[in-house]
C-alpha atoms as a PDB file:
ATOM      1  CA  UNK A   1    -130.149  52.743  15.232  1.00  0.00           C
ATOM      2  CA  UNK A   2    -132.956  51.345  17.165  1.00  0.00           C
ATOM      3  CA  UNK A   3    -132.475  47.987  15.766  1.00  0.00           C
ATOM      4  CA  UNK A   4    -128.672  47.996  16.244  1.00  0.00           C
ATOM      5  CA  UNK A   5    -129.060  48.377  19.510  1.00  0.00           C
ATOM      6  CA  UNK A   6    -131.584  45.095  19.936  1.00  0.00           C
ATOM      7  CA  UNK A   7    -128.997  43.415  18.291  1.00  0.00           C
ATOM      8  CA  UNK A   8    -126.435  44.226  20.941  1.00  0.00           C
ATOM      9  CA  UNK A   9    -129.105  43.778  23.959  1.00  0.00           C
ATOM     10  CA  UNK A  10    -129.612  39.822  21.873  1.00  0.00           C
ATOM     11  CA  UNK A  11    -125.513  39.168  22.307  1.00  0.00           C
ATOM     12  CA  UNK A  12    -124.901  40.829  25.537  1.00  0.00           C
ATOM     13  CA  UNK A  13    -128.040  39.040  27.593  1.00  0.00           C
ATOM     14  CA  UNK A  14    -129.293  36.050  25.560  1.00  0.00           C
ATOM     15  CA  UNK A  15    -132.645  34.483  26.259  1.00  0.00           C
ATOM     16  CA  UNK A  16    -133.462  37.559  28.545  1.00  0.00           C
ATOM     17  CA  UNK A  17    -133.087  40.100  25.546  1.00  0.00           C
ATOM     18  CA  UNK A  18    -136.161  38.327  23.884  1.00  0.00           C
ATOM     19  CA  UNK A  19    -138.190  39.182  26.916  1.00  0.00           C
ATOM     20  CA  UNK A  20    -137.122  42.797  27.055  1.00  0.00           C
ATOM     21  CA  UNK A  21    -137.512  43.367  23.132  1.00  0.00           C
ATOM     22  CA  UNK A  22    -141.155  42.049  23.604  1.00  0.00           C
ATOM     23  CA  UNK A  23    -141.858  44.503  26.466  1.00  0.00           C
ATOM     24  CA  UNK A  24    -140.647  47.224  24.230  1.00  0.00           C
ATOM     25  CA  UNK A  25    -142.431  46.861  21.276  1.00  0.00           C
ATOM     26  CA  UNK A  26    -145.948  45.690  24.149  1.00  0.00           C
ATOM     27  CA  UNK A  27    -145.111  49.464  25.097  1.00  0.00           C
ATOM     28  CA  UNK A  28    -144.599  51.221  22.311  1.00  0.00           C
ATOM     29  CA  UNK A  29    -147.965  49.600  20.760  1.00  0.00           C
ATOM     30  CA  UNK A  30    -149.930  50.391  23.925  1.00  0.00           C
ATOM     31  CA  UNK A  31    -152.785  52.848  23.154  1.00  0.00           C
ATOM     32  CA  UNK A  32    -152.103  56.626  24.365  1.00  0.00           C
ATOM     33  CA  UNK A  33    -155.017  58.706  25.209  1.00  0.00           C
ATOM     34  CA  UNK A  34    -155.820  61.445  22.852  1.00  0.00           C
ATOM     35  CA  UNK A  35    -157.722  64.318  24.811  1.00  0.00           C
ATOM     36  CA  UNK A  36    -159.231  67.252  22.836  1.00  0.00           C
ATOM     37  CA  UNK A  37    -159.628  70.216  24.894  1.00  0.00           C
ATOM     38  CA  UNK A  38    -162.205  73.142  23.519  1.00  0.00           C
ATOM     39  CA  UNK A  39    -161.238  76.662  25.073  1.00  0.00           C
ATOM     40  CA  UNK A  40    -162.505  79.737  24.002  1.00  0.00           C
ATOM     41  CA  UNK A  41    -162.357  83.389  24.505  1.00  0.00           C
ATOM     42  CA  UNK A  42    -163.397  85.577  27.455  1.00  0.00           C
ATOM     43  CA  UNK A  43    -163.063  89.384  28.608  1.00  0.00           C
ATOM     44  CA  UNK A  44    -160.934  90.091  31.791  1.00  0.00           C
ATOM     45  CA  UNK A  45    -163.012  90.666  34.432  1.00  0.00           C
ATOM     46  CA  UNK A  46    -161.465  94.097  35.052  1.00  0.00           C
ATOM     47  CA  UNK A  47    -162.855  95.038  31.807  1.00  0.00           C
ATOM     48  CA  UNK A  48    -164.782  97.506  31.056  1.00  0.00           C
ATOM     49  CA  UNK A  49    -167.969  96.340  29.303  1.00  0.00           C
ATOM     50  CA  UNK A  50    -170.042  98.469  27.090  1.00  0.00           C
ATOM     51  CA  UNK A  51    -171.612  98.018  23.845  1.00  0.00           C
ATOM     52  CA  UNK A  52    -172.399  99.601  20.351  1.00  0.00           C
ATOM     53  CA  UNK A  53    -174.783 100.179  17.797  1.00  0.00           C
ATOM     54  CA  UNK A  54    -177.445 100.617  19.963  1.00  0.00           C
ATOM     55  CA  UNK A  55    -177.090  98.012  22.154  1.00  0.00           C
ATOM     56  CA  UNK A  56    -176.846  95.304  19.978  1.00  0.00           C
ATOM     57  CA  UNK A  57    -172.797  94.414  19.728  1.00  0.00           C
ATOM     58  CA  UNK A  58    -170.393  94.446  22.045  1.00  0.00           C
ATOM     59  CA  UNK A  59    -167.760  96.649  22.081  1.00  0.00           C
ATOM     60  CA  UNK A  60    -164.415  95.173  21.797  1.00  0.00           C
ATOM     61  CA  UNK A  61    -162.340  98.613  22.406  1.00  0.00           C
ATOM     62  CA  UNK A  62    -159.843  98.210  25.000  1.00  0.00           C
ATOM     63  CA  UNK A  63    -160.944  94.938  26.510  1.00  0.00           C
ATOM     64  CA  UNK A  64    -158.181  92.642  26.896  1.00  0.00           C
ATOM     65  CA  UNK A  65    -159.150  88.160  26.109  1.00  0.00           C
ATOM     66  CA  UNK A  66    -158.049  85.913  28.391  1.00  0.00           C
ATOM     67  CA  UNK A  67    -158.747  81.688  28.276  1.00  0.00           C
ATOM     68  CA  UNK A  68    -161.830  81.344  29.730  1.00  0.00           C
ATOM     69  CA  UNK A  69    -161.210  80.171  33.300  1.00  0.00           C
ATOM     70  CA  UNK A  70    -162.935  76.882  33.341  1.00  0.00           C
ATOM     71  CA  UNK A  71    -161.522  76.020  30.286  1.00  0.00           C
ATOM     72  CA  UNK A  72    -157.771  76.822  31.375  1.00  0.00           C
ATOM     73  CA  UNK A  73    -157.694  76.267  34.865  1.00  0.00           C
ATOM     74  CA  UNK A  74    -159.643  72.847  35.283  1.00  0.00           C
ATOM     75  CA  UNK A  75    -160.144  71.021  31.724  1.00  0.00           C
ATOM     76  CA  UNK A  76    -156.601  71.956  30.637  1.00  0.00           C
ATOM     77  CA  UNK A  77    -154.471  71.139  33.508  1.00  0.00           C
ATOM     78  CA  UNK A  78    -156.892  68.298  34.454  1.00  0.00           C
ATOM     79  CA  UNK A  79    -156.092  67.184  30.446  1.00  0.00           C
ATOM     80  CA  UNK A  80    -152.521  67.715  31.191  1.00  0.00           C
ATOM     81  CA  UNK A  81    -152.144  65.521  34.678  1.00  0.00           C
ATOM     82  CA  UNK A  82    -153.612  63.091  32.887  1.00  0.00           C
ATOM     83  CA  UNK A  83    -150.925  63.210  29.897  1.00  0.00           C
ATOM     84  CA  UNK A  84    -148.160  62.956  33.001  1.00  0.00           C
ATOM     85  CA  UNK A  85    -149.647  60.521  34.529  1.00  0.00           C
ATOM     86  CA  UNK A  86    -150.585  57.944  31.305  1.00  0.00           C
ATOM     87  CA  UNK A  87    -149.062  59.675  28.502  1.00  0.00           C
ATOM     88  CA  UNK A  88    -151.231  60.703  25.433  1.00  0.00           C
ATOM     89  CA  UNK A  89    -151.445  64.302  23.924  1.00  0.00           C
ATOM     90  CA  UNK A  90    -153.664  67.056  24.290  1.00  0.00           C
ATOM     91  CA  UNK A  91    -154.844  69.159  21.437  1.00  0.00           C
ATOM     92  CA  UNK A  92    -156.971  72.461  22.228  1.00  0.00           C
ATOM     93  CA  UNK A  93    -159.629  73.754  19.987  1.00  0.00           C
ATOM     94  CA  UNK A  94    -161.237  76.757  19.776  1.00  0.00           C
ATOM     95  CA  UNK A  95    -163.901  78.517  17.393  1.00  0.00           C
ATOM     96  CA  UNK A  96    -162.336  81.864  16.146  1.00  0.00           C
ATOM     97  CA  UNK A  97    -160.432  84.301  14.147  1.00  0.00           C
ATOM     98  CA  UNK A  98    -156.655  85.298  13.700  1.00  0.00           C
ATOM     99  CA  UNK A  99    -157.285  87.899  16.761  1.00  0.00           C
ATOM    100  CA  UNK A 100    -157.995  84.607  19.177  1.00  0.00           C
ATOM    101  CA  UNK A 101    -154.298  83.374  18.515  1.00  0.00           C
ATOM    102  CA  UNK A 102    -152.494  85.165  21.331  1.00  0.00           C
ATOM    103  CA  UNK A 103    -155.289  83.019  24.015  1.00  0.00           C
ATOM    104  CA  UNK A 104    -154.088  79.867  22.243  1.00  0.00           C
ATOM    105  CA  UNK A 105    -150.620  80.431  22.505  1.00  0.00           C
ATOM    106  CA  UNK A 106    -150.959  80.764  25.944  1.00  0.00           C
ATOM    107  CA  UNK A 107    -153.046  77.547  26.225  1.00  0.00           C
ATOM    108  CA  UNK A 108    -149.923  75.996  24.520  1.00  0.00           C
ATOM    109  CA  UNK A 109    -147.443  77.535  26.659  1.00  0.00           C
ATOM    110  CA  UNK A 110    -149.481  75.762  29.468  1.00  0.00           C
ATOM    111  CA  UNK A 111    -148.552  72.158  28.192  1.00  0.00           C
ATOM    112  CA  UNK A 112    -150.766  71.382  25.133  1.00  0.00           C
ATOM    113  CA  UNK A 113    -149.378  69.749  22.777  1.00  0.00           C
ATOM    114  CA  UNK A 114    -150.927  71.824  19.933  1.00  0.00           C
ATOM    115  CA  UNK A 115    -153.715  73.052  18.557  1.00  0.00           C
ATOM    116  CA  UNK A 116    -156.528  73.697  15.899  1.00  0.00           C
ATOM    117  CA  UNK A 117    -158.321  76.828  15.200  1.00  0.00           C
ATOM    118  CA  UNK A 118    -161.688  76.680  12.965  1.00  0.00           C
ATOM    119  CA  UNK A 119    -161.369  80.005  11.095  1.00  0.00           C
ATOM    120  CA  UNK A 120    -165.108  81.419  11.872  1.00  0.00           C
ATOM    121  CA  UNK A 121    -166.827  83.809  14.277  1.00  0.00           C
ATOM    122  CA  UNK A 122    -168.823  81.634  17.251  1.00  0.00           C
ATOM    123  CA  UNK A 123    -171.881  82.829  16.763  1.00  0.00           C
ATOM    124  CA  UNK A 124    -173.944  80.576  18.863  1.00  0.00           C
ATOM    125  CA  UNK A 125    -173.034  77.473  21.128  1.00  0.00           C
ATOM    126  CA  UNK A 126    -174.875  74.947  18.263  1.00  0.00           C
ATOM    127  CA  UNK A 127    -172.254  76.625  15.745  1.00  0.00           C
ATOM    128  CA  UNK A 128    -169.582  76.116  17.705  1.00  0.00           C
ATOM    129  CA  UNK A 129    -170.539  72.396  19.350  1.00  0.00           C
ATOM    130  CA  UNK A 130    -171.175  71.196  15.733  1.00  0.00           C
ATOM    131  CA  UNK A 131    -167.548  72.697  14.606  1.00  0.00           C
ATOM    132  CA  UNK A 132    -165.795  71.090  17.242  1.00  0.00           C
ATOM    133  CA  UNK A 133    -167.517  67.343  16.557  1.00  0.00           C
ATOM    134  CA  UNK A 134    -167.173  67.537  12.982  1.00  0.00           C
ATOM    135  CA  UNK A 135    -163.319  68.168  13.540  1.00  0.00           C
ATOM    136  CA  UNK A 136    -163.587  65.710  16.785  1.00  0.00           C
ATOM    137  CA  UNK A 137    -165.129  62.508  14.449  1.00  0.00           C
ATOM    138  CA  UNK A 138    -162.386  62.715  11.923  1.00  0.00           C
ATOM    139  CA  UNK A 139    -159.651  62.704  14.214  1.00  0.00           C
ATOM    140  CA  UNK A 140    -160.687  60.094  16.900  1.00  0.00           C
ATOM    141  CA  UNK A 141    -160.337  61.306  20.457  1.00  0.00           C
ATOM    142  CA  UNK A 142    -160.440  59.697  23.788  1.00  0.00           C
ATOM    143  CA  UNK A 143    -161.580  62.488  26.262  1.00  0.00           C
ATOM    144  CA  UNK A 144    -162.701  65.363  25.067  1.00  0.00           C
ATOM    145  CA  UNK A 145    -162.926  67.791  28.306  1.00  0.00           C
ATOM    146  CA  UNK A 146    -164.891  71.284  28.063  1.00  0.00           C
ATOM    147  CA  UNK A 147    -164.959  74.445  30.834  1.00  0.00           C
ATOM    148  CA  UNK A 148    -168.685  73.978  32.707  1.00  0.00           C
ATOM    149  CA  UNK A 149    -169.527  77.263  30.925  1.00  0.00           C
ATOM    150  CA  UNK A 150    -168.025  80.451  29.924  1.00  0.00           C
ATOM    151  CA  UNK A 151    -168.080  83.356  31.896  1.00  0.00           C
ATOM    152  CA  UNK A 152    -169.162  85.745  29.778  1.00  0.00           C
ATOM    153  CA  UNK A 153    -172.353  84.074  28.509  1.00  0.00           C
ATOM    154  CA  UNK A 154    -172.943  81.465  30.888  1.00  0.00           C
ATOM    155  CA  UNK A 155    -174.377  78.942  28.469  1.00  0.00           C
ATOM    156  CA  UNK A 156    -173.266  75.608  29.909  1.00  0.00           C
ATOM    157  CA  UNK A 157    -174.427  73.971  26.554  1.00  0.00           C
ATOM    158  CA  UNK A 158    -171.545  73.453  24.170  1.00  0.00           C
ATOM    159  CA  UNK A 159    -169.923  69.900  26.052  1.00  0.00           C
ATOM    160  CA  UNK A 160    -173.466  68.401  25.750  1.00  0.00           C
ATOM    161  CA  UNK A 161    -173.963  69.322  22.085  1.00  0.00           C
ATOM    162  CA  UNK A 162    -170.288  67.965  20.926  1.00  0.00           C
ATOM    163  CA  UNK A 163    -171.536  64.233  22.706  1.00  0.00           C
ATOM    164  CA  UNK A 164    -174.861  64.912  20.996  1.00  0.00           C
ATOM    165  CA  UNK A 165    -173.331  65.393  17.512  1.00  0.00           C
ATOM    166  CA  UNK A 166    -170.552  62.450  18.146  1.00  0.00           C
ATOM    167  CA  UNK A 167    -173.372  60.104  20.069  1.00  0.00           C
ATOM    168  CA  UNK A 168    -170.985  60.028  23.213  1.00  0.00           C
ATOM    169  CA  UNK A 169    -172.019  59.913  26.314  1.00  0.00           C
ATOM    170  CA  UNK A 170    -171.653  62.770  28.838  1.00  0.00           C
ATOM    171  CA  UNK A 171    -171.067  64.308  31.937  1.00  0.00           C
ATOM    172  CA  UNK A 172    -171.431  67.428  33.011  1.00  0.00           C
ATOM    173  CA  UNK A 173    -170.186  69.576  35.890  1.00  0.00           C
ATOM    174  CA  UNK A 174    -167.706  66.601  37.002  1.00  0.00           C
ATOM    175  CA  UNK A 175    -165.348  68.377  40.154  1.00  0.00           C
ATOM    176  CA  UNK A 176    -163.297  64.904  40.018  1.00  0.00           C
ATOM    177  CA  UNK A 177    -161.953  62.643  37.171  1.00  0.00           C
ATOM    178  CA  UNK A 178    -159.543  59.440  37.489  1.00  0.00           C
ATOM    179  CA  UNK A 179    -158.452  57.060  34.539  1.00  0.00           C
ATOM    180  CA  UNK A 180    -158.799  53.110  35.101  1.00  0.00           C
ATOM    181  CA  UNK A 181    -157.428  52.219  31.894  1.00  0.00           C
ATOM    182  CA  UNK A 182    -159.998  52.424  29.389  1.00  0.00           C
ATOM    183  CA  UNK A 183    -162.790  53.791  32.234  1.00  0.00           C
ATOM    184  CA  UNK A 184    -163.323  57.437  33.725  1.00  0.00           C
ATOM    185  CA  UNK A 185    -164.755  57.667  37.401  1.00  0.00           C
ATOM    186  CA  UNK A 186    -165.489  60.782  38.131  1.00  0.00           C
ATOM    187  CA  UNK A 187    -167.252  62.945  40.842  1.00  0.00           C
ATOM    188  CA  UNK A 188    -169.934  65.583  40.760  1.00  0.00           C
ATOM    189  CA  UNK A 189    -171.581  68.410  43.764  1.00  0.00           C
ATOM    190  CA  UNK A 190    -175.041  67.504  43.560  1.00  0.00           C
ATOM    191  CA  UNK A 191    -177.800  69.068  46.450  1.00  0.00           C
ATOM    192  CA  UNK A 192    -176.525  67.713  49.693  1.00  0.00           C
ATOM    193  CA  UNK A 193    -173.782  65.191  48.776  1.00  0.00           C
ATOM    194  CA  UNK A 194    -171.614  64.018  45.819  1.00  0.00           C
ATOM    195  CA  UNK A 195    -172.255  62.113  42.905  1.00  0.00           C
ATOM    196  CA  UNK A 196    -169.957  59.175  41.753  1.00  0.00           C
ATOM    197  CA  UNK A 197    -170.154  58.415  38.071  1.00  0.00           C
ATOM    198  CA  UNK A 198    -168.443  56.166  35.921  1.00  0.00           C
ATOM    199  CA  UNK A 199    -168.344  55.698  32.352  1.00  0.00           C
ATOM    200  CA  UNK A 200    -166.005  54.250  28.987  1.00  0.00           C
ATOM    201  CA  UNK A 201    -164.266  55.904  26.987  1.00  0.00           C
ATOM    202  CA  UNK A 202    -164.457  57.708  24.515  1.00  0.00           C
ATOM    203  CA  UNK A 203    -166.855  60.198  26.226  1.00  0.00           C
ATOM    204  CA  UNK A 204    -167.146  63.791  26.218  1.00  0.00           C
ATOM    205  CA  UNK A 205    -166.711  65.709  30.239  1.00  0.00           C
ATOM    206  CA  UNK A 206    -167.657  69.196  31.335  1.00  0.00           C
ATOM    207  CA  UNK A 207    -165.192  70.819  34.076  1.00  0.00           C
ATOM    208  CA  UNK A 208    -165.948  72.675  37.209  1.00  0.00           C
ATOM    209  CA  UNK A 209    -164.148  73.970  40.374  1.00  0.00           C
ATOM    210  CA  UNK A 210    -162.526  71.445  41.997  1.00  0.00           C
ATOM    211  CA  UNK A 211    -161.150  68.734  38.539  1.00  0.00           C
ATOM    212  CA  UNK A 212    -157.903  70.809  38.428  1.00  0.00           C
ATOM    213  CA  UNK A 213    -155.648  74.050  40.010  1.00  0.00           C
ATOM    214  CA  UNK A 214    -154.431  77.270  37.851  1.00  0.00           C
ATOM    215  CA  UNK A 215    -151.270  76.278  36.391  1.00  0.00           C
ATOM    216  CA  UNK A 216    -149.023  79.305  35.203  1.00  0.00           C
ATOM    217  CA  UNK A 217    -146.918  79.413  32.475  1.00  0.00           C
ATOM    218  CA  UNK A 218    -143.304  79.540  32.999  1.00  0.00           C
ATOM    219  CA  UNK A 219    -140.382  80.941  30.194  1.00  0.00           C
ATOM    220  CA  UNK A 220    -139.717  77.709  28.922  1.00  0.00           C
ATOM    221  CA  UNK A 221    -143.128  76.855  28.349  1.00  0.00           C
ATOM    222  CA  UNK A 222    -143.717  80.753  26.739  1.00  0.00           C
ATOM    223  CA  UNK A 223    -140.748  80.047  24.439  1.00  0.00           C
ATOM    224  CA  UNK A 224    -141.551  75.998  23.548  1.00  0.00           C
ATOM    225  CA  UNK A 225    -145.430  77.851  22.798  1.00  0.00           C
ATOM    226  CA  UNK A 226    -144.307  79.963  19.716  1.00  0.00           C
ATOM    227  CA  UNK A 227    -143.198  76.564  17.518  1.00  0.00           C
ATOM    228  CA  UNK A 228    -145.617  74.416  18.186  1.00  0.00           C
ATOM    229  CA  UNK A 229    -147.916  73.468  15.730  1.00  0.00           C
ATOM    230  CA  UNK A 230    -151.384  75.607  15.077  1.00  0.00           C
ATOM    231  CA  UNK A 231    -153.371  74.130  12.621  1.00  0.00           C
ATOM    232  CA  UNK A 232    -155.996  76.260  10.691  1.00  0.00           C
ATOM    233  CA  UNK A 233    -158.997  74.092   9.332  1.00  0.00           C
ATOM    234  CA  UNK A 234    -161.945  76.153   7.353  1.00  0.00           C
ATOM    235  CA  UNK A 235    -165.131  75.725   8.947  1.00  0.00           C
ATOM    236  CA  UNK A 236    -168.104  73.316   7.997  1.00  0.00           C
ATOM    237  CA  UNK A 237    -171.484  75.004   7.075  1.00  0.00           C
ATOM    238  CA  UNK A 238    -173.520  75.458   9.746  1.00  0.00           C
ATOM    239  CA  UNK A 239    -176.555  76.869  11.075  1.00  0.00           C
ATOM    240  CA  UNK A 240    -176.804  79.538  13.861  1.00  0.00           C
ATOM    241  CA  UNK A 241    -180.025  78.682  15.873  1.00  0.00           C
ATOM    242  CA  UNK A 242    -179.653  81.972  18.252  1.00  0.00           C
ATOM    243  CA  UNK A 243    -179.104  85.556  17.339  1.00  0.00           C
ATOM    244  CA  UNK A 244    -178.530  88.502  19.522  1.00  0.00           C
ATOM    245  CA  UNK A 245    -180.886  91.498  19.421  1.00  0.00           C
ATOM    246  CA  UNK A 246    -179.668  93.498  22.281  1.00  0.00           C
ATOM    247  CA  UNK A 247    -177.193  93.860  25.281  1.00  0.00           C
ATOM    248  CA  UNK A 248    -178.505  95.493  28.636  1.00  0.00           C
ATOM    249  CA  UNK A 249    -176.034  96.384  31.767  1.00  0.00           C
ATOM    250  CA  UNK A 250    -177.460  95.661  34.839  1.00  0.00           C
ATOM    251  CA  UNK A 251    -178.109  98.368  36.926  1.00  0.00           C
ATOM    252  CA  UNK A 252    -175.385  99.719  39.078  1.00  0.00           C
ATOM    253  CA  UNK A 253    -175.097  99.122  42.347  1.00  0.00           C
ATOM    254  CA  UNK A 254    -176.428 101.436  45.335  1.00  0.00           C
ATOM    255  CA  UNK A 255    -174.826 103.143  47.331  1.00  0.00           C
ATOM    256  CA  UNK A 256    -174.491 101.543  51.112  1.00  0.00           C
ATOM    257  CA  UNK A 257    -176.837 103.026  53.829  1.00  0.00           C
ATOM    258  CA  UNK A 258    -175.670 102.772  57.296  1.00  0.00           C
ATOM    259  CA  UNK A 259    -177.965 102.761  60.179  1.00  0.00           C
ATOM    260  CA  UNK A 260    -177.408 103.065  63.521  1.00  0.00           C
ATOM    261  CA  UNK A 261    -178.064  99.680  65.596  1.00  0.00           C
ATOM    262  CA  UNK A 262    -180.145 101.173  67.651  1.00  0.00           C
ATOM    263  CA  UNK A 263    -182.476 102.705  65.515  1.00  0.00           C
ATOM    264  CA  UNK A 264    -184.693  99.770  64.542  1.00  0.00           C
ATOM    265  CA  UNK A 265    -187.398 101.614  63.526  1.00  0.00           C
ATOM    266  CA  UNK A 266    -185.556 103.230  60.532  1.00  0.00           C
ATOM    267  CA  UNK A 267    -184.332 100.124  59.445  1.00  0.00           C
ATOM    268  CA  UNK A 268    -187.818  98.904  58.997  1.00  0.00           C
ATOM    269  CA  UNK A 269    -189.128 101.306  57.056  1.00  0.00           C
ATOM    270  CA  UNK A 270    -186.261 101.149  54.425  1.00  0.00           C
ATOM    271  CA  UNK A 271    -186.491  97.766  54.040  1.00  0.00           C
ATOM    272  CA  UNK A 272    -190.085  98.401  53.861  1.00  0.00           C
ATOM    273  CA  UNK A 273    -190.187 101.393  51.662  1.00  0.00           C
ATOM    274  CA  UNK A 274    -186.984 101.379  49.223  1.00  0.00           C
ATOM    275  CA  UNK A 275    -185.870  97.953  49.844  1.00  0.00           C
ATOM    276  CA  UNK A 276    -189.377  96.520  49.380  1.00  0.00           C
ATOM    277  CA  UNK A 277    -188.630  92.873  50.838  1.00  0.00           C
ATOM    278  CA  UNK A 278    -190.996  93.492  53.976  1.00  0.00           C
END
């Protein structure tokens, strides 16, 4: 059909068809960006934390997963503007079991185009970074954009271990990223100013606050989520270099003491005495 209608384009316009066939088959051999986004799994932050076996695992009972924030709201939809914008796709990844399917359904529903799960617990941000590359060198990606951290353990080290494994070069904590065809300028909050960077692709990018705004998911996208494609890989054998030997909450907060303004002199000697800062 495609070539039928080329045919008719060649009779109908002539010498001009020639020039409009070329520009079709210039733009349908251009290069589109393939971005690999890693998300992973986080509590609510109304949950209620607490853990087990004497401190040493945490306890999953009644806490509802979400997407981890920096993952969904800044390298997704950053990922995603960037598909609108130049075309590509974007494929999320995550480290994780069956149970971590409903967070990457949502990430779908979103706008990814679709997604890979590597069937293994996460037990340390070297496991995970070195899942994620191996997948990440045989499939040849562009971009491949990570949350700054997750909230829950605050590790900020999985993005530089993926470029580490793949020999990429990174950058982390970018709060602005623009595509100049094959180059990335981007922007980062440094002490007193901003940082402009620059760099080819491919290249590997960790998000912050600022690269993107929460995008929620609407019916269609919900409904367009269930069929598209999930891929389950096994995972590669791989060391853990971390372990966990306890949990500790901190301590709950005090209660609020209110002192009179004019009464100085108490003031002082709480801060003094229970406060201990003077």
């Amino acid at each position: 059909m495609h070539n039928k209608n080329h045919k008719i384009i060649l009779k109908s316009h002539g010498e001009n068809s020639f020039l409009l066939l070329s520009l079709c088959l210039l733009l349908e051999n251009v290069h589109k960006m393939k971005i690999l986004v890693c998300i992973s799994k986080s509590p609510d932050t109304t949950s209620k934390i607490a853990f087990t076996d004497g401190n040493t695992k945490f306890d999953e009972n009644g806490v509802q997963y979400i997407v981890n924030p920096y993952d969904e709201w800044y390298a997704l939809v950053r990922a995603l503007e960037i598909k609108e914008t130049s075309g590509g796709t974007v494929t999320i990844i995550t480290v994780g079991t069956a149970a971590d399917e409903a967070i990457i359904r949502k990430a779908l529903a979103i706008g990814a185009d679709d997604a890979v799960r590597i069937d293994a617990e996460p037990t340390d941000a070297y496991f995970t970074a070195g899942q994620i590359a191996k997948y990440a060198k045989d499939n040849s990606f562009d971009l491949i954009l990570t949350g700054k951290e997750t909230i829950n353990y605050n590790g900020s080290q999985v993005g530089g271990m993926i470029a580490e494994d793949l020999d990429l070069p990174f950058v982390s904590l970018a709060v602005k990223m623009d595509v100049d065809g094959s180059t990335l300028k981007m922007e980062q909050e440094i002490v007193g100013g901003i940082q402009v960077v620059e760099a080819n692709l491919p290249l590997v990018v960790s998000c912050a606050k600022g690269m993107a705004e929460q995008r929620i998911p609407n019916m269609r996208g919900i409904m367009a989520a269930r069929t598209k494609p999930l891929t389950v890989i096994a995972a590669t054998p791989e060391e853990a270099f971390t372990a966990y030997e306890s949990y500790v909450l901190p301590e709950a907060k005090k209660a609020c003491k209110m002192i009179d303004p004019n009464n100085m002199d108490e003031l002082v000697e709480l801060l003094h005495s229970e406060a201990k800062v003077i």
